[in-house]
N, C-alpha and C. Protein backbone atom coordinates (compact mmCIF):
# COMPACT_ATOMS: atom_id res chain seq x y z
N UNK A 1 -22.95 23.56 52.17
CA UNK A 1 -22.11 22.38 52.25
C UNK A 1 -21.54 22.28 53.67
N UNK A 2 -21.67 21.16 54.43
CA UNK A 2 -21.08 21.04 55.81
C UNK A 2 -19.60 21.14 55.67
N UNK A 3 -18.91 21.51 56.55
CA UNK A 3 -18.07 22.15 56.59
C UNK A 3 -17.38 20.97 57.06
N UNK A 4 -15.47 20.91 55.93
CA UNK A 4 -14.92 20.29 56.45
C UNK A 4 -13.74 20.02 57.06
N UNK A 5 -12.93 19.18 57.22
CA UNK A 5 -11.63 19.29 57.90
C UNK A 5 -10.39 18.77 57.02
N UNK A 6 -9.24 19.32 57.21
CA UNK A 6 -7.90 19.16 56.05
C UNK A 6 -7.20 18.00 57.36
N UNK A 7 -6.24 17.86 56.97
CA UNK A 7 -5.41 16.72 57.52
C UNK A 7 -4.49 17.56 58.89
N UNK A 8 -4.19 18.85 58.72
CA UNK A 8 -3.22 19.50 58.59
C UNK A 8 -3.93 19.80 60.50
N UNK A 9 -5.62 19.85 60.14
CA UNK A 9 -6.71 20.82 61.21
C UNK A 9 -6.34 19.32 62.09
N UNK A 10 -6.88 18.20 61.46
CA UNK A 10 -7.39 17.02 62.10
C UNK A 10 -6.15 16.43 63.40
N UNK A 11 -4.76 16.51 62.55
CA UNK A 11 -3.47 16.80 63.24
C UNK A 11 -3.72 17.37 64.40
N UNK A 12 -3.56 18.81 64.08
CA UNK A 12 -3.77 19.76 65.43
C UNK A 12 -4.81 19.15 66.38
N UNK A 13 -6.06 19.38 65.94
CA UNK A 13 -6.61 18.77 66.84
C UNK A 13 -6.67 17.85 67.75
N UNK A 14 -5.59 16.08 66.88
CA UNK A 14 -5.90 15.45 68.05
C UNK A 14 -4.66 15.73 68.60
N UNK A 15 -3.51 16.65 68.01
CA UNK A 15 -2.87 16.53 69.46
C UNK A 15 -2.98 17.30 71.13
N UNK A 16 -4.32 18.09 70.54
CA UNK A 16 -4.30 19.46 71.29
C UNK A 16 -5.20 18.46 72.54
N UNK A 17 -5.96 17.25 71.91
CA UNK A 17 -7.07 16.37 72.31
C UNK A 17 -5.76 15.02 73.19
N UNK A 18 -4.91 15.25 73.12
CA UNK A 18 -3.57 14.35 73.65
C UNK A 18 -3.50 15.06 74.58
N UNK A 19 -3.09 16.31 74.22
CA UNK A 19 -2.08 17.21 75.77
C UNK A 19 -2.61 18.02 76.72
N UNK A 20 -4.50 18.23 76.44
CA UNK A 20 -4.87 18.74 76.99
C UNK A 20 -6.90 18.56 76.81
N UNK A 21 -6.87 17.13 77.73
CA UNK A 21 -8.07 16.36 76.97
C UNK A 21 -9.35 17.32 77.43
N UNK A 22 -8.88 17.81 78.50
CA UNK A 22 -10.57 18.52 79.36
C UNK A 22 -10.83 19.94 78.68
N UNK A 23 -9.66 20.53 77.92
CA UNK A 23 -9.84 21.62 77.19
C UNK A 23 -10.35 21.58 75.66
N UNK A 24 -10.22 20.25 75.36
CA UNK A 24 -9.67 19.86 73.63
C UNK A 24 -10.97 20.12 73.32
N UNK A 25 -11.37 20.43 71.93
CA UNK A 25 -12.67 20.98 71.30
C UNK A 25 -12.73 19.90 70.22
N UNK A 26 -11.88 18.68 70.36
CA UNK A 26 -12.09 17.24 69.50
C UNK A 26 -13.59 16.88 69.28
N UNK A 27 -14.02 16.74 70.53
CA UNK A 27 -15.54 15.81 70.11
C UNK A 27 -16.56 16.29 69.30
N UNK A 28 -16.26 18.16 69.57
CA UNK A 28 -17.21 19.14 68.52
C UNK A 28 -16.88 19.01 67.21
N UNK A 29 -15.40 18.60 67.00
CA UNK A 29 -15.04 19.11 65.45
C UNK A 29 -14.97 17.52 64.63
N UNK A 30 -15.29 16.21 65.88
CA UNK A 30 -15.68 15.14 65.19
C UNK A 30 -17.22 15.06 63.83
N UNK A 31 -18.22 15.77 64.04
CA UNK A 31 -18.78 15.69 62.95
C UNK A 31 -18.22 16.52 61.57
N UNK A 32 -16.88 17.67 61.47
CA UNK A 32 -16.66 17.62 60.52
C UNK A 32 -16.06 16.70 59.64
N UNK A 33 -14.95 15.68 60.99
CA UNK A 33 -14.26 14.66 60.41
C UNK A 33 -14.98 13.65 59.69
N UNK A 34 -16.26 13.41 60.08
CA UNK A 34 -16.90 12.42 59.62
C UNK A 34 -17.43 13.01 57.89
N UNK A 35 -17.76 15.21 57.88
CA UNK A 35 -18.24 14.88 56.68
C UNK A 35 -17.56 14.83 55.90
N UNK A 36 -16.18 14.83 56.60
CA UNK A 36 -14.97 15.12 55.47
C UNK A 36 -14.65 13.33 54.58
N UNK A 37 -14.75 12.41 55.44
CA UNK A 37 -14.59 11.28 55.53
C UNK A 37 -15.88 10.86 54.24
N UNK A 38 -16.99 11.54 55.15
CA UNK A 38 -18.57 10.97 54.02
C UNK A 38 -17.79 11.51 51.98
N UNK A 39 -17.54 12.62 52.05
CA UNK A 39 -17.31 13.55 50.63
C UNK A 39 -16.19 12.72 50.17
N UNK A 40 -15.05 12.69 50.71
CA UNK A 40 -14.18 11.12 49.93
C UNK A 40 -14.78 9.92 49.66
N UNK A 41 -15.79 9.12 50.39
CA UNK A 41 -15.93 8.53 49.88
C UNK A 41 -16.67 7.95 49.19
N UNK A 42 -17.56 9.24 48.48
CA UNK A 42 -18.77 10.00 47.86
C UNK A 42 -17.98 10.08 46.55
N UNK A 43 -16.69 10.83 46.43
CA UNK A 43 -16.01 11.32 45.45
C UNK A 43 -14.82 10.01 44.81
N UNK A 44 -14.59 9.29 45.91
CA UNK A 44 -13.64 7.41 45.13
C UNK A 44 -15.14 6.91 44.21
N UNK A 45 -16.23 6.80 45.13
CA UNK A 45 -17.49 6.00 44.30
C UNK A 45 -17.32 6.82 42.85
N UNK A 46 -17.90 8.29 43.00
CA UNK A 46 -17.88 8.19 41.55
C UNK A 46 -17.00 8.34 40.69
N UNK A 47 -15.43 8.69 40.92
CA UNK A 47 -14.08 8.24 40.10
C UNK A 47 -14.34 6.65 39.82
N UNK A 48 -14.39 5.89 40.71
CA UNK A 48 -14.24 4.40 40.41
C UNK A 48 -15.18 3.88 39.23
N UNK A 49 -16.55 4.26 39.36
CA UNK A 49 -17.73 4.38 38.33
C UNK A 49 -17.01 4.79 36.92
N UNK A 50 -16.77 6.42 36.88
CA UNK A 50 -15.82 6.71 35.53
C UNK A 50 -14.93 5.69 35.29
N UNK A 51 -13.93 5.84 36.32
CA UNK A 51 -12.98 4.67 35.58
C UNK A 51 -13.38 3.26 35.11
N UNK A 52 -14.58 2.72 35.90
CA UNK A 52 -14.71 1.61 35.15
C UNK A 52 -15.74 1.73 33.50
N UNK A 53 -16.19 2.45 33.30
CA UNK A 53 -17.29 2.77 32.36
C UNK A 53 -15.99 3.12 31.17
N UNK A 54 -14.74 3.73 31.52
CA UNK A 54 -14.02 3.97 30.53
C UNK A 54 -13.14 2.20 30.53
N UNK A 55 -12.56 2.05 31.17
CA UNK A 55 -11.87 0.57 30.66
C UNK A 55 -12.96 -0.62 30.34
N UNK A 56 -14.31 -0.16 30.48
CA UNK A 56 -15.15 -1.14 29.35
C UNK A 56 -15.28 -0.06 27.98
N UNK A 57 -15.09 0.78 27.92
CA UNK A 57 -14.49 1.78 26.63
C UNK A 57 -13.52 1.42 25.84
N UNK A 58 -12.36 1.53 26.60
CA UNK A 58 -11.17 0.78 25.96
C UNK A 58 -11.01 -0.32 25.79
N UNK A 59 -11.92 -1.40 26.49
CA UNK A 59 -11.86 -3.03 26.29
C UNK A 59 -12.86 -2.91 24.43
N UNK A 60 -13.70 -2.22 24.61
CA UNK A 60 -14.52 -2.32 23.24
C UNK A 60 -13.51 -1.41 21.79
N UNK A 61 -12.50 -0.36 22.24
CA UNK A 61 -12.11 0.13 21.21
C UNK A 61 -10.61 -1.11 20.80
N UNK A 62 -10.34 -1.98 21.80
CA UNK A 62 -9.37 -2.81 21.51
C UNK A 62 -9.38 -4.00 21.08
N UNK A 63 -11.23 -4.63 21.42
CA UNK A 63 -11.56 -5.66 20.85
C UNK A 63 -12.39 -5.03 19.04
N UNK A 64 -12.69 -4.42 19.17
CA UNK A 64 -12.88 -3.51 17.62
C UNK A 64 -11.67 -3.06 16.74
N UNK A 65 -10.61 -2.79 17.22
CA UNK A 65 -9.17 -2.43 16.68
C UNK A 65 -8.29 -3.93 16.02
N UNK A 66 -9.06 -5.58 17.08
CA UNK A 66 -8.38 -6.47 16.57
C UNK A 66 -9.21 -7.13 15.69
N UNK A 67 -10.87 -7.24 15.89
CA UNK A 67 -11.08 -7.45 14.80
C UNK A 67 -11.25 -6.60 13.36
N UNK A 68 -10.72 -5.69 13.49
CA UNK A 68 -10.32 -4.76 11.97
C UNK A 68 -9.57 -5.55 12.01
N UNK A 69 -7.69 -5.75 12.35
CA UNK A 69 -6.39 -6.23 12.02
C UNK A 69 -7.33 -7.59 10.95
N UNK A 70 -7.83 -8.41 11.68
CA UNK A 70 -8.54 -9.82 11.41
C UNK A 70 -8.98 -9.75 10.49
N UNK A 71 -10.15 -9.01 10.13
CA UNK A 71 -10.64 -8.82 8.88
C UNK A 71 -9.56 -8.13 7.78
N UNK A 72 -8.92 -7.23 7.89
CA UNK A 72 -7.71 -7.00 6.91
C UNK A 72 -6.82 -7.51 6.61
N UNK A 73 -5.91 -8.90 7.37
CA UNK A 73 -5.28 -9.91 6.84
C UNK A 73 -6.05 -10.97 6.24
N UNK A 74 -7.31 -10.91 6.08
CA UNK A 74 -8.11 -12.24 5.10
C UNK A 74 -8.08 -11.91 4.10
């Protein structure tokens, strides 16, 4: 797994990439930022997928829940 970066690294880095640009090791540790960046938004796609596959779940257990009520007041 490419190796990635926390918020905490990315911080440090750019300030180290602020105060001391000809030393800063920023531009090397830019492809972790990117795979860190790729895996979020690898990991929203497929939360968002679940979540929608479940609220067409719950749209069907709530349109099934009212027509029971419907059919049991006739």
């Amino acid at each position: 797994m490419p190796e990635l970066i926390n918020v905490t690294e990315f911080i440090s880095e750019t300030n180290e990439d602020y105060k001391a640009p000809t030393t800063s090791s920023f531009t090397t540790r830019m492809s972790h930022c990117r795979n860190t960046v790729t895996a979020l938004e690898e990991v929203l796609d497929q939360d968002r997928s679940v979540l929608s596959k479940i609220k067409k779940s719950v749209k069907a257990i709530n349109t099934s829940g009212l027509a029971h009520v419907e059919n049991e007041d006739q």
